[in-house]
Protein backbone atom coordinates (compact mmCIF):
# COMPACT_ATOMS: atom_id res chain seq x y z
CA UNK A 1 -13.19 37.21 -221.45
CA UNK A 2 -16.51 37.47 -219.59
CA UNK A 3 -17.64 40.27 -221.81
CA UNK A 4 -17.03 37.97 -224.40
CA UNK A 5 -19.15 35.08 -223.71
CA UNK A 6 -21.81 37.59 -222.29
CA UNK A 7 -21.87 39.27 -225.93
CA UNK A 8 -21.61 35.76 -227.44
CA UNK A 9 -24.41 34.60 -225.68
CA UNK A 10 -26.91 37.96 -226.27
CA UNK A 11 -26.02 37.51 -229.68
CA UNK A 12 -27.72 34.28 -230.51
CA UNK A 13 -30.38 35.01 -227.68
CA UNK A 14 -33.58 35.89 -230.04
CA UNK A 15 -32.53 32.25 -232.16
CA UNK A 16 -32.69 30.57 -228.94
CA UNK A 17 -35.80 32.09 -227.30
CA UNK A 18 -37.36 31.31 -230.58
CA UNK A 19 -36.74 27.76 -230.39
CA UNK A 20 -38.18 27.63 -227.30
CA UNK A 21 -41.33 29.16 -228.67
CA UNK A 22 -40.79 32.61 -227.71
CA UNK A 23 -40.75 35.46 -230.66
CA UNK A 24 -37.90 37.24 -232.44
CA UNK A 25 -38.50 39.94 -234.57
CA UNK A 26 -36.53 41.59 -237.16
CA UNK A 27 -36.94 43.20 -240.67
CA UNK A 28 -35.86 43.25 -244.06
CA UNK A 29 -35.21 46.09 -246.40
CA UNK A 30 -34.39 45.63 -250.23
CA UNK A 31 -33.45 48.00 -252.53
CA UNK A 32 -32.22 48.39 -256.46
CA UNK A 33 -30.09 50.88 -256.63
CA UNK A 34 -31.78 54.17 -255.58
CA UNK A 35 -35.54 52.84 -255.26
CA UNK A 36 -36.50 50.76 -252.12
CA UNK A 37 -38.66 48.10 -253.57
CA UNK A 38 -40.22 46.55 -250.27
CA UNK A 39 -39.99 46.66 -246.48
CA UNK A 40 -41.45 44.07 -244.26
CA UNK A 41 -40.98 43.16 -240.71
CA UNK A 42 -42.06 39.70 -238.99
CA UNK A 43 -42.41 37.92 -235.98
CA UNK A 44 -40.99 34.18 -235.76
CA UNK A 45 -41.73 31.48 -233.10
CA UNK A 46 -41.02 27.69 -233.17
CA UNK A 47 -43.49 26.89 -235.31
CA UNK A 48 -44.68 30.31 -236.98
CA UNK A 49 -43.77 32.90 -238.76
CA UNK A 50 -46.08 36.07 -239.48
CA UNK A 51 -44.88 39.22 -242.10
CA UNK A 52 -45.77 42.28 -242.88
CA UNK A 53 -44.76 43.29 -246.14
CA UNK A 54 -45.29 47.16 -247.73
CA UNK A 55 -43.88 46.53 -251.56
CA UNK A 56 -44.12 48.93 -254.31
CA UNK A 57 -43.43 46.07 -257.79
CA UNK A 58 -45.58 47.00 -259.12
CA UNK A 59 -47.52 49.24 -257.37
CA UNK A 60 -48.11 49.94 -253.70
CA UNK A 61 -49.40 46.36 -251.75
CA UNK A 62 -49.83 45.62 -248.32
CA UNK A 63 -49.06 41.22 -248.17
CA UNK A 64 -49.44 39.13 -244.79
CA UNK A 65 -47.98 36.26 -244.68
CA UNK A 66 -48.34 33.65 -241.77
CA UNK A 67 -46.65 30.07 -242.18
CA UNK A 68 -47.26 27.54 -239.61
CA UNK A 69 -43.09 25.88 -239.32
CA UNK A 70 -42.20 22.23 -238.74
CA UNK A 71 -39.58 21.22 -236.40
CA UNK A 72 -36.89 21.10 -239.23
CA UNK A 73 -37.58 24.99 -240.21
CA UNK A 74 -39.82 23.58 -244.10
CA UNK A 75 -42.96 25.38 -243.73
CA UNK A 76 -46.16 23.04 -243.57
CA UNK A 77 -48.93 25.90 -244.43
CA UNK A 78 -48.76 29.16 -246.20
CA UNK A 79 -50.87 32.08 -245.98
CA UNK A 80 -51.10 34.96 -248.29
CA UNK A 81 -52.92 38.08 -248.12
CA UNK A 82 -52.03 40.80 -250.85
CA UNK A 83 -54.34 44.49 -250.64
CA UNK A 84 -53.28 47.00 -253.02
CA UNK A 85 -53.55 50.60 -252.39
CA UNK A 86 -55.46 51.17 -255.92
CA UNK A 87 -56.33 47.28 -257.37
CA UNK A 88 -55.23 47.20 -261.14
CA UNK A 89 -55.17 44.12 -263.99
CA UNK A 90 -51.58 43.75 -262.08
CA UNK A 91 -51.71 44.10 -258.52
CA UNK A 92 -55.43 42.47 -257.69
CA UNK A 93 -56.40 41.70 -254.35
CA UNK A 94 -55.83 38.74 -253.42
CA UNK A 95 -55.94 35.53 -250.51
CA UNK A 96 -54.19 32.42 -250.64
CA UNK A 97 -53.12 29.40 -249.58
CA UNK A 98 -50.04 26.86 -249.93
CA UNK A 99 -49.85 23.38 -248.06
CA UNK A 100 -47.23 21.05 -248.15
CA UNK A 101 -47.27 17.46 -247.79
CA UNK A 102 -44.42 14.51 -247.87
CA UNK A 103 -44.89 14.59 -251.72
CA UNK A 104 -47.38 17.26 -252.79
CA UNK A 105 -48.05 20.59 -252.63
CA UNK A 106 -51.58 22.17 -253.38
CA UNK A 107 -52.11 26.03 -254.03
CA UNK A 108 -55.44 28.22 -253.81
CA UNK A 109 -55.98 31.59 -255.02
CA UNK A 110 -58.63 33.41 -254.49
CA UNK A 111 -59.12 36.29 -256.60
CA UNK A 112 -62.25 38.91 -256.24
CA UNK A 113 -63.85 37.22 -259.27
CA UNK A 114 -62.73 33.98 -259.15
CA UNK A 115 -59.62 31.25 -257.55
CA UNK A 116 -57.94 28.18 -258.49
CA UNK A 117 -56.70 24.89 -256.90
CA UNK A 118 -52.96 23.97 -258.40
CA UNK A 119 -51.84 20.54 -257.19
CA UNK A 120 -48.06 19.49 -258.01
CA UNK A 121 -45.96 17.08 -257.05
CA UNK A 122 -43.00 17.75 -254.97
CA UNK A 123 -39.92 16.48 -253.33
CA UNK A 124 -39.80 16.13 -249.08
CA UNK A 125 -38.38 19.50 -248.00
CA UNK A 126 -39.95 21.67 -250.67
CA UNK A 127 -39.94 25.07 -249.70
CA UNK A 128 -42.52 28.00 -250.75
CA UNK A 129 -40.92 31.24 -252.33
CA UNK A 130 -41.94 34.90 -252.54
CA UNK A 131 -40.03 37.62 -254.31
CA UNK A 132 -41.87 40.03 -251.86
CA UNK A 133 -40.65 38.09 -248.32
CA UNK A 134 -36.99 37.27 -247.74
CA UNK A 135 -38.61 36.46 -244.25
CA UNK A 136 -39.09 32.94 -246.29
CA UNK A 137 -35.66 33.51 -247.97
CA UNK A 138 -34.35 33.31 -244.25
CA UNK A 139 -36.53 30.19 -243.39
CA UNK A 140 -34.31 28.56 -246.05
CA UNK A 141 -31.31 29.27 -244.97
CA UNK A 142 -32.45 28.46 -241.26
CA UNK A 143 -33.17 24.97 -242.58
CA UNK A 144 -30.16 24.71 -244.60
CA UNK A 145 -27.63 26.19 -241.55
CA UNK A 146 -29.92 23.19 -239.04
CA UNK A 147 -29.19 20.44 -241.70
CA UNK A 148 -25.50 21.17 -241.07
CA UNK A 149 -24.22 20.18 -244.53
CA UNK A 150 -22.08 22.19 -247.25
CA UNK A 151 -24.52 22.26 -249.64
CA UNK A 152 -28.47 21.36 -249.60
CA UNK A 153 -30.13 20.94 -253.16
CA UNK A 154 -34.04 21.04 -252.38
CA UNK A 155 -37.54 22.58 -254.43
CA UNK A 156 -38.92 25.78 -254.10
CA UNK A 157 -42.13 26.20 -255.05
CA UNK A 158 -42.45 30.07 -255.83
CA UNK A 159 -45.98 31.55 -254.93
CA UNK A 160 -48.78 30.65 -257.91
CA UNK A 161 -46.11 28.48 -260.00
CA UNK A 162 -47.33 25.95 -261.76
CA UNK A 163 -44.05 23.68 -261.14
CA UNK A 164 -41.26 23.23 -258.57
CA UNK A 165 -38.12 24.71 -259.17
CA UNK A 166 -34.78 22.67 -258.46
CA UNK A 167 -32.42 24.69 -256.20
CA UNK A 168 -29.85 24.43 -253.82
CA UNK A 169 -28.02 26.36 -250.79
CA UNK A 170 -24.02 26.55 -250.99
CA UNK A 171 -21.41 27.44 -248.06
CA UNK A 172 -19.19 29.89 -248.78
CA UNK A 173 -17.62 30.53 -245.63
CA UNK A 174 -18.61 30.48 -241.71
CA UNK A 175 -20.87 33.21 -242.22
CA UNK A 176 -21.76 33.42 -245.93
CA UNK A 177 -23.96 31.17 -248.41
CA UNK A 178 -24.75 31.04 -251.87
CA UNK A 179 -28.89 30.60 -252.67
CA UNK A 180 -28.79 29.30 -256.37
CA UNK A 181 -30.89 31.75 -258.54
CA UNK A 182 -31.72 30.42 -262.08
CA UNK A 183 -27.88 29.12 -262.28
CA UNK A 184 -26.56 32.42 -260.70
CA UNK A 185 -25.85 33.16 -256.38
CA UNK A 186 -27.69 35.23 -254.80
CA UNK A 187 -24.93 35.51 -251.58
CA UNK A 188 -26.26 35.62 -248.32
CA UNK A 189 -24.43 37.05 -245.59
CA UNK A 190 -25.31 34.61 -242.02
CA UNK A 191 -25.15 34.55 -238.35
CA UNK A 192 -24.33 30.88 -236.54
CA UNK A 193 -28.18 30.03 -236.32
CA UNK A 194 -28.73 30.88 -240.22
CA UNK A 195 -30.25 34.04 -239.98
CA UNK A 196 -29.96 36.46 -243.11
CA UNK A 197 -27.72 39.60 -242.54
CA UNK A 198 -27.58 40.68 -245.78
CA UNK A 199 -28.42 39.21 -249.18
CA UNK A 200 -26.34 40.72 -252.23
CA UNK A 201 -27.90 39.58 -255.66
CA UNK A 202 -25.28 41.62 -258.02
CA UNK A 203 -23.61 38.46 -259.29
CA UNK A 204 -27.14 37.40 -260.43
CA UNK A 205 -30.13 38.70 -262.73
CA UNK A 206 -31.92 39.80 -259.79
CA UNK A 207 -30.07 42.87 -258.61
CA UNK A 208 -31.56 43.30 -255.26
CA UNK A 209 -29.50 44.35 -252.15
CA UNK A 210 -31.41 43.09 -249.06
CA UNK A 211 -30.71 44.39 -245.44
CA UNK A 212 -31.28 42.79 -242.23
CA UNK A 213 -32.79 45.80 -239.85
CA UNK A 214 -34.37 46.02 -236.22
CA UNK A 215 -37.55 47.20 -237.13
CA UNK A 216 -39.47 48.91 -240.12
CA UNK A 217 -42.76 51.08 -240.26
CA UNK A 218 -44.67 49.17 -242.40
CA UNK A 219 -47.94 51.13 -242.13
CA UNK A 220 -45.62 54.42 -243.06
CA UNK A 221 -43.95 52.89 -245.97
CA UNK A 222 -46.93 51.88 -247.34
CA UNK A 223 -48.54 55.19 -247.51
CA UNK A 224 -45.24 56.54 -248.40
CA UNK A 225 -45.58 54.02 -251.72
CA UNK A 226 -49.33 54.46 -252.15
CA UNK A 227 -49.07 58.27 -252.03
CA UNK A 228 -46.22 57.95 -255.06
CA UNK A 229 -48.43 55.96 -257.19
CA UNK A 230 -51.13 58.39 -256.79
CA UNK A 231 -48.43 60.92 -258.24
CA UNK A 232 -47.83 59.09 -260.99
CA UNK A 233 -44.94 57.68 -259.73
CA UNK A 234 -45.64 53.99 -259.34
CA UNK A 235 -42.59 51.58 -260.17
CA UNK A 236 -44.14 49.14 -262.58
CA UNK A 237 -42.73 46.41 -263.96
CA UNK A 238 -39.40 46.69 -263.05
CA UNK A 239 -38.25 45.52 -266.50
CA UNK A 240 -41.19 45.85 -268.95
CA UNK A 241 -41.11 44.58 -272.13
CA UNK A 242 -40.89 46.40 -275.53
CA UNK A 243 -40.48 46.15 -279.15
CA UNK A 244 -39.29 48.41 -281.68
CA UNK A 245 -40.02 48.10 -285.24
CA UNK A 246 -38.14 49.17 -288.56
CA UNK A 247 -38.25 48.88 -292.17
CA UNK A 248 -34.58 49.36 -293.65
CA UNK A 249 -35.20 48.71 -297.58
CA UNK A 250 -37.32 45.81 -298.28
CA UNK A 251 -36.54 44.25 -294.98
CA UNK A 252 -38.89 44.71 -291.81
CA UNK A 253 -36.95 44.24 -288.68
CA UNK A 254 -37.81 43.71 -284.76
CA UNK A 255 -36.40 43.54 -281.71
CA UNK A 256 -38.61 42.33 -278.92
CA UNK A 257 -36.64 42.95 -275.53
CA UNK A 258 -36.25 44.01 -271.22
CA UNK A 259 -35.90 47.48 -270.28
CA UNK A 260 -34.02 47.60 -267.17
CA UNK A 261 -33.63 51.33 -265.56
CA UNK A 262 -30.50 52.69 -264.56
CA UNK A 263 -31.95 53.43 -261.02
CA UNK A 264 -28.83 55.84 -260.01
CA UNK A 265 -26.26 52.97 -260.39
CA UNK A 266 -22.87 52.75 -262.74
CA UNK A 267 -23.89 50.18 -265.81
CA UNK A 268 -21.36 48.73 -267.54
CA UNK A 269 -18.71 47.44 -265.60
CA UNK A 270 -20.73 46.77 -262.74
CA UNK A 271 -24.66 46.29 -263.52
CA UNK A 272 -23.22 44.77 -266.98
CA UNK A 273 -20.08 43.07 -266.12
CA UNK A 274 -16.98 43.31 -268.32
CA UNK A 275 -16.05 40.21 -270.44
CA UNK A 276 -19.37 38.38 -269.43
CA UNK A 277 -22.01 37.72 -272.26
CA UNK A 278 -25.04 39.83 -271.04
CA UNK A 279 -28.75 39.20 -272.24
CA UNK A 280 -28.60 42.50 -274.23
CA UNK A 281 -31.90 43.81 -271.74
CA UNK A 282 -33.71 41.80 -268.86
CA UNK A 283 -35.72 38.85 -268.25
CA UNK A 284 -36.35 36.55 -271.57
CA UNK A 285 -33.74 36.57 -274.52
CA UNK A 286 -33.64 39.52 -276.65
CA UNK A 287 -35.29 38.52 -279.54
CA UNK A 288 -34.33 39.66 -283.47
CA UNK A 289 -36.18 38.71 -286.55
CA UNK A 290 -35.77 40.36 -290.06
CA UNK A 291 -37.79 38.80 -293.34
CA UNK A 292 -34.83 39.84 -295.45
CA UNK A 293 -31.15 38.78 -295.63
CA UNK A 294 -28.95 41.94 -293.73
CA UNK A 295 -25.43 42.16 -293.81
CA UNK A 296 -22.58 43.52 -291.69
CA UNK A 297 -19.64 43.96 -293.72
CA UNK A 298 -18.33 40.42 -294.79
CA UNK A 299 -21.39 38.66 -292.18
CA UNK A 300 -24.77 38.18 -294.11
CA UNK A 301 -27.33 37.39 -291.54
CA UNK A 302 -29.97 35.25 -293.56
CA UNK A 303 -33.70 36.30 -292.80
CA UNK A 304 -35.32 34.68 -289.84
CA UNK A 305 -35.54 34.70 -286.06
CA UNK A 306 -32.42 35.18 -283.87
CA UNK A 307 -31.97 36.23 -280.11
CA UNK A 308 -29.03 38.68 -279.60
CA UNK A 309 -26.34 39.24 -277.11
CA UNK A 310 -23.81 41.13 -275.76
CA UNK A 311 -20.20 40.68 -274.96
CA UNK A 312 -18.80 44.04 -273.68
CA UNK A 313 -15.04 44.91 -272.59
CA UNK A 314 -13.68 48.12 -271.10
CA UNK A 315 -11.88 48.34 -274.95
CA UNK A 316 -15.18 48.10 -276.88
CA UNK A 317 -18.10 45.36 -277.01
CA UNK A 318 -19.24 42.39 -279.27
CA UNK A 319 -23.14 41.77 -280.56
CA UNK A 320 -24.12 38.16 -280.72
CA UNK A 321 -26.40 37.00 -283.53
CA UNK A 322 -27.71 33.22 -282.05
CA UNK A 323 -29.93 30.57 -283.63
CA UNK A 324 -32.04 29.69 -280.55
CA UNK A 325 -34.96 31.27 -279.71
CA UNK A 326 -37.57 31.33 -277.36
CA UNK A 327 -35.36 31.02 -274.25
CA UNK A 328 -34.95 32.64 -270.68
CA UNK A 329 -32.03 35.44 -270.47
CA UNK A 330 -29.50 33.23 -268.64
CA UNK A 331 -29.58 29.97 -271.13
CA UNK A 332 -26.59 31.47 -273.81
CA UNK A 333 -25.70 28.05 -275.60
CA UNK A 334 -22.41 29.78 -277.38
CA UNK A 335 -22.97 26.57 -279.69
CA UNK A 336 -25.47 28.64 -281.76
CA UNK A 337 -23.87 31.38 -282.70
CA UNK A 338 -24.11 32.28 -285.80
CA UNK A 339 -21.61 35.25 -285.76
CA UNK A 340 -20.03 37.72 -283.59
CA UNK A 341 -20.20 41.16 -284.53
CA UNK A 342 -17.78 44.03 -283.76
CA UNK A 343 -19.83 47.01 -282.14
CA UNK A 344 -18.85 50.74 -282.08
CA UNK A 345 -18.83 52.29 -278.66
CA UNK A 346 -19.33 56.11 -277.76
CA UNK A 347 -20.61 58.47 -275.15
CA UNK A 348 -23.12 60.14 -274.72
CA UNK A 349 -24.13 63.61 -273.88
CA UNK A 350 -26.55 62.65 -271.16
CA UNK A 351 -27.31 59.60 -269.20
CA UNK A 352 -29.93 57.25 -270.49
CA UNK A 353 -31.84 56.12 -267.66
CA UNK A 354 -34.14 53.10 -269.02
CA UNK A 355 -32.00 50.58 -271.79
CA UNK A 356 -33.14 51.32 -275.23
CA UNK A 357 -32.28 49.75 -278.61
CA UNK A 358 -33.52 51.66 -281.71
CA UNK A 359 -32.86 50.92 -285.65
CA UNK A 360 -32.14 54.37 -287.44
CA UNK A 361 -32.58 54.67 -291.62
CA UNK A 362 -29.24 55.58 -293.25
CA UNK A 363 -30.49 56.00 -296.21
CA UNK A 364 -32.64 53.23 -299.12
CA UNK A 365 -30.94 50.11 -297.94
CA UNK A 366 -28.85 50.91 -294.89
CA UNK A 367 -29.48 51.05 -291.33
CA UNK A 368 -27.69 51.50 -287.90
CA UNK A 369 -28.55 49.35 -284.65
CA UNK A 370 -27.78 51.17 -281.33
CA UNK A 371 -28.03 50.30 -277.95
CA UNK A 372 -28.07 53.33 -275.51
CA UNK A 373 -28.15 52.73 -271.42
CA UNK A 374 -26.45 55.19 -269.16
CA UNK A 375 -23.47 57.05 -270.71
CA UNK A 376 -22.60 54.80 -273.34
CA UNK A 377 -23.76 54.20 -276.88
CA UNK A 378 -22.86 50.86 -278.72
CA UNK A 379 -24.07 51.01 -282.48
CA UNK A 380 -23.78 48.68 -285.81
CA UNK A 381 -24.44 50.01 -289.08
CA UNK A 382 -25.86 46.83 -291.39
CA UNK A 383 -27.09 46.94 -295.15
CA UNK A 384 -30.01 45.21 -296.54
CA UNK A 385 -29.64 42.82 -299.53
């Protein structure tokens, strides 16, 4: 019983001391799937919290963080400082600076050539965001475990946004919480003080597994990451953005869309749930336009702009043809479909490791659209009229 209490009390020990103004200090690994995308470790007092992040999205960066806490665990001030290992059009050097107010927020950026001033209005309890620190994803849930309710909607203000961002924190159990992620959970695994175990984001578009650790070797990591890049073996975007072009007959056709990778994990079924509509790629809606009516056997699809979707099952897989356009990857409106198309599934000899859609010829006025990601093939042959 003793050794109970004892191990009771040493586990909660660093929250305590830290309330009392002495430090605790932990780190944070994430990953997606085989490729670590960041390490950081920080130090945390009553009222501050200082990271060190190493992150390789999209190339190799050094960012220190130090925000100054209020007694409720919102962060008053915010300070950012981002080095790259090589500076490029997307990973500049950069300070910054975020400070919140009862009902304002006000961000500089100060870039080598120039900065900016962004002033927004906010709600009380706003709370800054960084997809390179789940240090600050922890300071949420510290504030949401102190507030002691089930759930806790609030803003976060997400580094160099020009708007808040309504959110909220869930309960799902004594040690588990949901962080709501454009409409999806990232789940959060919790001790009794609030502090992030683990954070799995497989039930949302942001894939990331995150791991609470003891310690990480920042400095290491970062020339670990740098000395990849200089190999040509920098991460990039993780997602970037294509299109591929076709002209079937009189018709010119596009598809503008994500291109998530693989990244040693199993795709459909898991990346790509079963029986869920899927965004047909990553990030915005996977857009379709064709200046020509098409058809797919009984279905004509008049010419215009369309996004496209994807319904897959373990016994084959849908495509969606919908009206609205312009749209972020997780706003379906099933209203707007205009049809729903029966796709062809196969293997393939070997694994395709980044999502690709292509539009083959089959001859004067037919054509074949095929999606290809991992070991599987889904394709839809079409005819121009």
């Amino acid at each position: 019983m003793r050794r109970a209490i004892l191990f009771t009390l040493l586990a909660f020990l660093p929250a305590t001391l830290a309330g009392q103004g002495r430090s605790e200090r932990a780190a944070f690994v994430s990953r997606l799937g085989d490729d670590t995308l960041s390490v950081e470790q920080f130090t945390r007092t009553g009222n501050r919290l200082e990271v060190d992040v190493a992150a390789r999205v999209p190339r190799a960066r050094r960012i220190h963080f130090v925000a100054t806490l209020n007694p409720d665990q919102t962060v008053a001030r915010l300070q950012v400082n981002a080095q790259p290992a090589t500076p490029a059009p997307d990973t500049p050097a950069f300070t910054g600076e975020m400070v919140f107010n009862k009902d304002s927020e006000i961000t500089t950026i100060k870039l080598p050539d120039s900065a900016q001033t962004v002033r927004m209005a906010i709600e009380p309890g706003a709370m800054p965001l960084s997809s390179t620190s789940y240090a600050l994803y922890e300071q949420i849930f510290l504030r949401f475990r102190r507030a002691g309710r089930d759930s806790l909607p609030f803003q976060v203000v997400p580094f160099g946004a020009p708007t808040p961002t309504k959110t909220s924190v869930a309960r799902r159990g004594p040690d588990s919480a949901d962080f709501d992620y454009f409409g999806l959970p990232l789940r959060a695994k919790l001790d009794q003080q609030g502090r992030l175990l683990a954070l799995d984001g497989s039930g949302s578009t942001n894939k990331v597994q995150v791991v609470r650790v003891s310690s990480v070797d920042v400095d290491k990591a970062f020339r670990d990451f740098a000395a990849r890049d200089a190999a040509g073996k920098a991460l990039g975007q993780l997602s970037p953005r294509d299109t591929v072009r076709a002209t079937i007959g009189n018709a010119h056709l596009a598809v503008d869309y994500g291109r998530p990778h693989k990244r040693g994990r199993e795709i459909f079924g898991t990346v790509v749930p079963w029986n869920q509509v899927w965004r047909t790629g990553a990030n915005a809606a996977t857009g379709f336009t064709t200046d020509a009516d098409i058809k797919v056997g009984a279905t004509t699809i008049p010419k215009g702009s369309y996004t496209i979707w994807t319904l897959p099952s373990p016994s084959g897989a849908k495509l969606i043809v919908n009206s609205q356009t312009g749209q972020w990857g997780t706003e379906y409106d099933s209203t707007k479909d205009l049809a729903r198309l029966d796709l062809t599934a196969g293997p393939l000899a070997q694994p395709v490791e980044v999502f690709t859609i292509g539009i083959d010829s089959q001859g004067d006025r037919a054509g074949v659209l095929k999606l290809q990601w991992d070991r599987t093939q889904y394709s839809l042959p079409f005819s121009v009229e």
